[in-house]
C-alpha atoms as a PDB file:
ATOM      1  CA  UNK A   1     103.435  37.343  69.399  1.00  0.00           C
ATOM      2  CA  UNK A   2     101.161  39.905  68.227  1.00  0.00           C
ATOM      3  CA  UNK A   3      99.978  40.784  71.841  1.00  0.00           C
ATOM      4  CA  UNK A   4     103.926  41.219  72.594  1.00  0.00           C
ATOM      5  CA  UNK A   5     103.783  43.896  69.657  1.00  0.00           C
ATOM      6  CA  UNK A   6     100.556  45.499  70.849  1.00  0.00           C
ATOM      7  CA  UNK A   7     101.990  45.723  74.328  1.00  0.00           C
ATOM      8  CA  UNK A   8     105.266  47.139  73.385  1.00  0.00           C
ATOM      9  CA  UNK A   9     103.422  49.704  70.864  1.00  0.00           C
ATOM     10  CA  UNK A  10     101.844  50.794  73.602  1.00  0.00           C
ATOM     11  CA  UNK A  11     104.471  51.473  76.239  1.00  0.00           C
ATOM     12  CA  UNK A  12     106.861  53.068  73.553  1.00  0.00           C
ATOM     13  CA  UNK A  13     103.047  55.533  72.412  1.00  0.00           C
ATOM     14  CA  UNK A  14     102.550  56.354  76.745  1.00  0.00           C
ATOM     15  CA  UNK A  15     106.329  56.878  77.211  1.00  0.00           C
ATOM     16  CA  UNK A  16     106.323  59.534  73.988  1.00  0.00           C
ATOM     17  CA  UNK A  17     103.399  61.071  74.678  1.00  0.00           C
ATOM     18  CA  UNK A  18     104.374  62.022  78.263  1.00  0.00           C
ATOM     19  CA  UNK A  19     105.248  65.550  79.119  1.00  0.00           C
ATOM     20  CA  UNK A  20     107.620  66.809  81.683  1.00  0.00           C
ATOM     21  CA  UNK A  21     105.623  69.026  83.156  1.00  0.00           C
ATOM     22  CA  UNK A  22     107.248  72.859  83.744  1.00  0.00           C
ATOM     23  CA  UNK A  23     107.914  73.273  86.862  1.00  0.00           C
ATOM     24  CA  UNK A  24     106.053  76.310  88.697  1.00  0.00           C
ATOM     25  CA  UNK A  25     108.345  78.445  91.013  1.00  0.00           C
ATOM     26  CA  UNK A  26     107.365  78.749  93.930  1.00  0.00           C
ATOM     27  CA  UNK A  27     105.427  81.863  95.160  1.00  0.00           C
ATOM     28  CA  UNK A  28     106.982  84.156  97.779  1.00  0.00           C
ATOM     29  CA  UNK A  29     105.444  85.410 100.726  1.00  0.00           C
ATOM     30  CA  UNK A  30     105.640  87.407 104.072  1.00  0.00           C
ATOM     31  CA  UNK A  31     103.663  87.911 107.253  1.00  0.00           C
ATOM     32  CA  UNK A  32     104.713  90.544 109.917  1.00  0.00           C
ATOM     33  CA  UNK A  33     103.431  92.379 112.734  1.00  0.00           C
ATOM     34  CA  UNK A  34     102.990  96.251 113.348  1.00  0.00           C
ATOM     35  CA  UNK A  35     102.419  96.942 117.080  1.00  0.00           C
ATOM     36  CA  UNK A  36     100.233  93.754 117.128  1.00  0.00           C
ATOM     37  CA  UNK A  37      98.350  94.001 113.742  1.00  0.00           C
ATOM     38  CA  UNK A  38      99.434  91.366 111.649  1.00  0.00           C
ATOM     39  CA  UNK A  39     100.174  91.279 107.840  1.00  0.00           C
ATOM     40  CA  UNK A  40     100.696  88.642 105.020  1.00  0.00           C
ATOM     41  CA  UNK A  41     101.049  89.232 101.758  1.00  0.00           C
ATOM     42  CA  UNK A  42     102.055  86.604  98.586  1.00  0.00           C
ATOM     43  CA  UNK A  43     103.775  86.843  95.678  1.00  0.00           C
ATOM     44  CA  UNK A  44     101.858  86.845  92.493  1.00  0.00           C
ATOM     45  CA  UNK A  45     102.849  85.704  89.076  1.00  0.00           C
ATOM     46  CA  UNK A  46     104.040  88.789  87.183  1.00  0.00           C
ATOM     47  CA  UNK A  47     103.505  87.320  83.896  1.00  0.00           C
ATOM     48  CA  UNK A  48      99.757  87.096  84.448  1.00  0.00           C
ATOM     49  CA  UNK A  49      97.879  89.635  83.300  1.00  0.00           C
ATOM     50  CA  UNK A  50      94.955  89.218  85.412  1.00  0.00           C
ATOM     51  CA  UNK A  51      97.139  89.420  88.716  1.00  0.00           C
ATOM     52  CA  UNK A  52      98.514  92.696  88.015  1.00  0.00           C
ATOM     53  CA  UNK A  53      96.302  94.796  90.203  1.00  0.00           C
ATOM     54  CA  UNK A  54      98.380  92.770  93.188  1.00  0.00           C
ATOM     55  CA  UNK A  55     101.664  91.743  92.281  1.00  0.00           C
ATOM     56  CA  UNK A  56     104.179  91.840  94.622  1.00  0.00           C
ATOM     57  CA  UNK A  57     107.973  92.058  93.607  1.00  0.00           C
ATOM     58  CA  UNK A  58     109.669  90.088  96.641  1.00  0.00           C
ATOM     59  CA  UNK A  59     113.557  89.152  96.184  1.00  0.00           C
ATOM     60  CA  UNK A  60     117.029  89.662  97.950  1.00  0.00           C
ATOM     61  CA  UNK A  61     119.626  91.731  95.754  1.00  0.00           C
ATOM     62  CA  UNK A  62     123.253  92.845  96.581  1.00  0.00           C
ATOM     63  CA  UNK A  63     122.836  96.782  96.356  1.00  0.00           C
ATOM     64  CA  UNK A  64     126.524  97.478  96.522  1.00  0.00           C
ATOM     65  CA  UNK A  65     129.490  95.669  97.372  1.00  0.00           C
ATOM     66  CA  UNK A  66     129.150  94.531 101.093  1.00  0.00           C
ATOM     67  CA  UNK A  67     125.461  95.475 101.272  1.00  0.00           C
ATOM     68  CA  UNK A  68     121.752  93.706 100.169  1.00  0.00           C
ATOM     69  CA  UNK A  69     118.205  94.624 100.430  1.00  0.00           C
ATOM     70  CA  UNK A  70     115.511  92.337 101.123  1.00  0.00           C
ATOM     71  CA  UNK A  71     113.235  94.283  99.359  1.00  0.00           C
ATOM     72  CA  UNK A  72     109.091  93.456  98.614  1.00  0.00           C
ATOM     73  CA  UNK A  73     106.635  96.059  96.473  1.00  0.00           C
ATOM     74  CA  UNK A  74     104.010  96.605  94.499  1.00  0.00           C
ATOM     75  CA  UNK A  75     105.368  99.738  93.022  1.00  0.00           C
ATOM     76  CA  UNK A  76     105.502  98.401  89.590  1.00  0.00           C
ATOM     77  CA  UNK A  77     101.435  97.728  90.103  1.00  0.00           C
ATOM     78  CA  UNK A  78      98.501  99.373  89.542  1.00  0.00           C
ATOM     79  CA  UNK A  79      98.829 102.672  91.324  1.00  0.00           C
ATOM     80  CA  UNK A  80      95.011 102.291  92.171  1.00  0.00           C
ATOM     81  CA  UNK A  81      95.447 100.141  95.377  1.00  0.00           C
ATOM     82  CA  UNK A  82      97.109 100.371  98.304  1.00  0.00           C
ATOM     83  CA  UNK A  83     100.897 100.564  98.627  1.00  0.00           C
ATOM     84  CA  UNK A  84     102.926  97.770 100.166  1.00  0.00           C
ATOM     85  CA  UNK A  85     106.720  98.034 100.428  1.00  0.00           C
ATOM     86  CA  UNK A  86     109.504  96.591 102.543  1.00  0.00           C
ATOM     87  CA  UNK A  87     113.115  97.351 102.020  1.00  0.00           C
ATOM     88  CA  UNK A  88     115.521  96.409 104.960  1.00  0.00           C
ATOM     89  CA  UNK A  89     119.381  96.818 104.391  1.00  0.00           C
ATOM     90  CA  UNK A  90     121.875  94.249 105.571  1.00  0.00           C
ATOM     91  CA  UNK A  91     125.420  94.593 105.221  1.00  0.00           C
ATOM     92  CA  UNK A  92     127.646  91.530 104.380  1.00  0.00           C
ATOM     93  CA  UNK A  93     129.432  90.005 101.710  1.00  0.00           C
ATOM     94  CA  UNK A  94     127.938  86.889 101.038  1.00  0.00           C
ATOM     95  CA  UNK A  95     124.199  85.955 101.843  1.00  0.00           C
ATOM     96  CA  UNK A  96     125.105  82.984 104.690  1.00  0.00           C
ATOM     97  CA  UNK A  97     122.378  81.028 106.838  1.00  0.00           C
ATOM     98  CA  UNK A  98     121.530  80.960 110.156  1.00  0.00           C
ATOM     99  CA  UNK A  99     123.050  84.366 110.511  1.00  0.00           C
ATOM    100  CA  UNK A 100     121.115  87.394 112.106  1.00  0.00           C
ATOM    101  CA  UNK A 101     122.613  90.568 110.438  1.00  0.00           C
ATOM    102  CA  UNK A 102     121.363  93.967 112.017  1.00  0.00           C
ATOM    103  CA  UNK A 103     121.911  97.332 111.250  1.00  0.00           C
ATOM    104  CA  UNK A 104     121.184 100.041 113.726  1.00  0.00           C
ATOM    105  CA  UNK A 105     121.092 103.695 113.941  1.00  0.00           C
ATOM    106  CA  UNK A 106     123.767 104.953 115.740  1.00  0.00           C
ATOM    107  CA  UNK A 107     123.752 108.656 114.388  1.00  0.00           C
ATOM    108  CA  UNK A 108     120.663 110.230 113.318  1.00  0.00           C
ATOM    109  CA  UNK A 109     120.438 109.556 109.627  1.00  0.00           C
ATOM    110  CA  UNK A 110     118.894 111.486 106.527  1.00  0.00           C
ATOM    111  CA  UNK A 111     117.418 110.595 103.550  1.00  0.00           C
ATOM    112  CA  UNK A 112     117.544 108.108 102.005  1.00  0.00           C
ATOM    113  CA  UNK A 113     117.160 105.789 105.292  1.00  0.00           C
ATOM    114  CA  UNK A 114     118.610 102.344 105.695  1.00  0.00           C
ATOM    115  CA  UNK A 115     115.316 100.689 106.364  1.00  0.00           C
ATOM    116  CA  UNK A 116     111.597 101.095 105.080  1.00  0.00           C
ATOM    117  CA  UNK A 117     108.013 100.065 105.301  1.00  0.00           C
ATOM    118  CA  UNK A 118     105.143 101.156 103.871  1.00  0.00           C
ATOM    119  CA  UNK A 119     100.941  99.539 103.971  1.00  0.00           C
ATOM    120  CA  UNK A 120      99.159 101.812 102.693  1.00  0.00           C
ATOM    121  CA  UNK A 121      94.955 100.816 103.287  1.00  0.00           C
ATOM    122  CA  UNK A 122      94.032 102.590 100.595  1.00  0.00           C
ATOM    123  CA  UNK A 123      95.610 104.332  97.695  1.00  0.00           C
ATOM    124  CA  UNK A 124      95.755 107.480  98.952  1.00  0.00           C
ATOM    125  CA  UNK A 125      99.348 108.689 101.050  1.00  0.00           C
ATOM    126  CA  UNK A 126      98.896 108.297 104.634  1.00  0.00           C
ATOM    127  CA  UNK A 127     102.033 109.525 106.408  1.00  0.00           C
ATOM    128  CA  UNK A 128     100.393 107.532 109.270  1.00  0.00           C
ATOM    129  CA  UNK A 129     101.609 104.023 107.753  1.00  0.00           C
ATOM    130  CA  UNK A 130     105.089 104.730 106.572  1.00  0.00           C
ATOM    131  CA  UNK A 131     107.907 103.805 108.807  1.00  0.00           C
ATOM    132  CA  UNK A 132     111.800 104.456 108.147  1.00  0.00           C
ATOM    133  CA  UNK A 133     114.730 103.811 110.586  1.00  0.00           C
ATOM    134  CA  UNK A 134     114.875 107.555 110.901  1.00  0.00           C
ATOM    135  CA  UNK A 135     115.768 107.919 114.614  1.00  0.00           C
ATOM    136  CA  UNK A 136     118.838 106.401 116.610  1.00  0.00           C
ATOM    137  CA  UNK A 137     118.400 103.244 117.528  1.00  0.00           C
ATOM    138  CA  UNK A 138     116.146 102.270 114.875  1.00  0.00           C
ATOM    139  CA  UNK A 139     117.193  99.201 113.181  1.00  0.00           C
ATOM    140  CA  UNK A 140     116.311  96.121 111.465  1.00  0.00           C
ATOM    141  CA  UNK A 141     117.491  92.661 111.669  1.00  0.00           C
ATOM    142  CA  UNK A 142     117.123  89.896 108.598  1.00  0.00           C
ATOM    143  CA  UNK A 143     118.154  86.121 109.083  1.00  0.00           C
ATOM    144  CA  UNK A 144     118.106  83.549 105.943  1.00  0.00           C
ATOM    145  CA  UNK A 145     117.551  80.163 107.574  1.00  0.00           C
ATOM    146  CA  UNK A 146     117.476  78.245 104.023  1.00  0.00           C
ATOM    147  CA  UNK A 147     118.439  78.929 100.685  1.00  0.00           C
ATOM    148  CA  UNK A 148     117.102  76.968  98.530  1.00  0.00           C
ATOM    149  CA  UNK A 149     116.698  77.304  94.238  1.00  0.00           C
ATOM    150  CA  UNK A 150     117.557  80.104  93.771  1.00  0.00           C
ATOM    151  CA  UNK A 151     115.337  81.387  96.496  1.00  0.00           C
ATOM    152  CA  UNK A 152     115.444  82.148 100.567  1.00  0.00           C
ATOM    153  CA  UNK A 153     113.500  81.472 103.382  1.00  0.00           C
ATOM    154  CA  UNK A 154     113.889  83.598 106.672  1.00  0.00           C
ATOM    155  CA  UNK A 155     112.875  86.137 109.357  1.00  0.00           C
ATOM    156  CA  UNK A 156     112.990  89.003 110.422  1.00  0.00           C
ATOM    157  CA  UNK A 157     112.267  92.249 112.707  1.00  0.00           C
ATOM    158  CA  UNK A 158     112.783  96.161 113.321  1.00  0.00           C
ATOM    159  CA  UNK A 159     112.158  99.061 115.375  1.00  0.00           C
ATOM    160  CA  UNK A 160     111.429 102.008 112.826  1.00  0.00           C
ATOM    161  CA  UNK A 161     109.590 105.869 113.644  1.00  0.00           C
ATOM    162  CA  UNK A 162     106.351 106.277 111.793  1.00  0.00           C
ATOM    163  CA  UNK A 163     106.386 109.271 109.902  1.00  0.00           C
ATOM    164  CA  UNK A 164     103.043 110.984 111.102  1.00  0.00           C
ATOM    165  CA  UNK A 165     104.029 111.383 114.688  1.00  0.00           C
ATOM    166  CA  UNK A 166     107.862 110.354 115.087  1.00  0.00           C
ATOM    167  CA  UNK A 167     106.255 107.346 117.130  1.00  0.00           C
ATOM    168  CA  UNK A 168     108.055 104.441 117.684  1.00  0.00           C
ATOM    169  CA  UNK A 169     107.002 101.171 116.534  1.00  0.00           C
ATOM    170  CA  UNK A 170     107.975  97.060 116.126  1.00  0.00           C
ATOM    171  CA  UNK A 171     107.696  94.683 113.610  1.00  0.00           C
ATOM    172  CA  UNK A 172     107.861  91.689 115.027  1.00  0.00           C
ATOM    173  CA  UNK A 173     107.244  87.974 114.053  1.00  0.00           C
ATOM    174  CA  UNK A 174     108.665  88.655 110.153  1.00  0.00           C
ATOM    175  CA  UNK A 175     108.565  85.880 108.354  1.00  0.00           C
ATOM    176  CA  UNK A 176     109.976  84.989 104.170  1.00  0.00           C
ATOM    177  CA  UNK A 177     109.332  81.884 102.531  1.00  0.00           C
ATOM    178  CA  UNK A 178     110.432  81.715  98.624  1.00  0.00           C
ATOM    179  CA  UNK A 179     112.116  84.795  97.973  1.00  0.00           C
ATOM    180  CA  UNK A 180     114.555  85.159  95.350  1.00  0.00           C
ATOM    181  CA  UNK A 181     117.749  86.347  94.978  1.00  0.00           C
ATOM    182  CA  UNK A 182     118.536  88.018  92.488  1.00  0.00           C
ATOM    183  CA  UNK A 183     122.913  88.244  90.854  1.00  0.00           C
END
């Protein structure tokens, strides 16, 4: 009997001392090409301190009625290292799967411009790496394939002008994993 008592003591002590323990979001990230030089950046925890010098905001957020941004930074960073910044525009009404939405130039817009990105390789402006849908026919194109907790995965690609020299280039292969959308 008293091993029955020991046994149960101890099942009820493990079961009370376990913890649930708090589940970690997951992290966001994104790779992409430029003309064939490829990119990936990750998300980093905002709330710690010691990742500050390379947080990335990433998320998906309805801009105005009919429109979101997919939209990754490090604006709110340190200001000491390199800029990184994507914001592509997609118009619909409610974020659906499986669903390429593109938005192209069809008249030669002004500022601000429907599509953005910025990479920076050092922390000093270099019209050189900053590209904005600034020309006809410049556009962007963002599919969500999963949405999932809060949270998308998807691709994506555009044809923007660089700055510098009104060059044309691609971003091709875009990929999301993990980014969230914000209400």
């Amino acid at each position: 009997m008293l091993f029955r008592i020991i046994c149960f003591t101890l099942i009820v002590f493990s079961f009370s001392c376990s913890k649930n323990p708090t589940k970690t979001p997951p992290v966001g990230s994104v790779s992409f090409s430029v003309n064939g030089t490829f990119y990936s950046w990750n998300e980093q925890d905002s709330q710690n301190a010691s990742n500050a010098n390379t947080f990335l905001l990433m998320n998906i957020y309805s801009a105005a009625p009919g429109t979101y941004i997919f939209y990754v930074s490090n604006a709110a960073s340190n200001w000491l290292i390199p800029g990184k910044e994507i914001n592509l525009t997609f118009n619909t009404n409610t974020l659906t799967t499986n669903t390429p939405f593109t938005l192209t130039n069809t008249t030669a817009p002004s500022y601000p411009y429907p599509h953005e990105i910025v990479i920076y390789p050092s922390t000093v402006y270099d019209a050189a790496y900053v590209y904005f849908a600034s020309s006809i026919g410049d556009f962007a194109t963002v599919t969500i394939t999963n949405i999932h907790d809060g949270r998308a995965d998807g691709s994506f690609s555009a044809k923007l002008t660089r700055v510098s020299d009104a060059s044309t280039i691609n971003i091709t292969n875009g990929i999301f994993k993990n980014v969230e959308i914000l209400p």
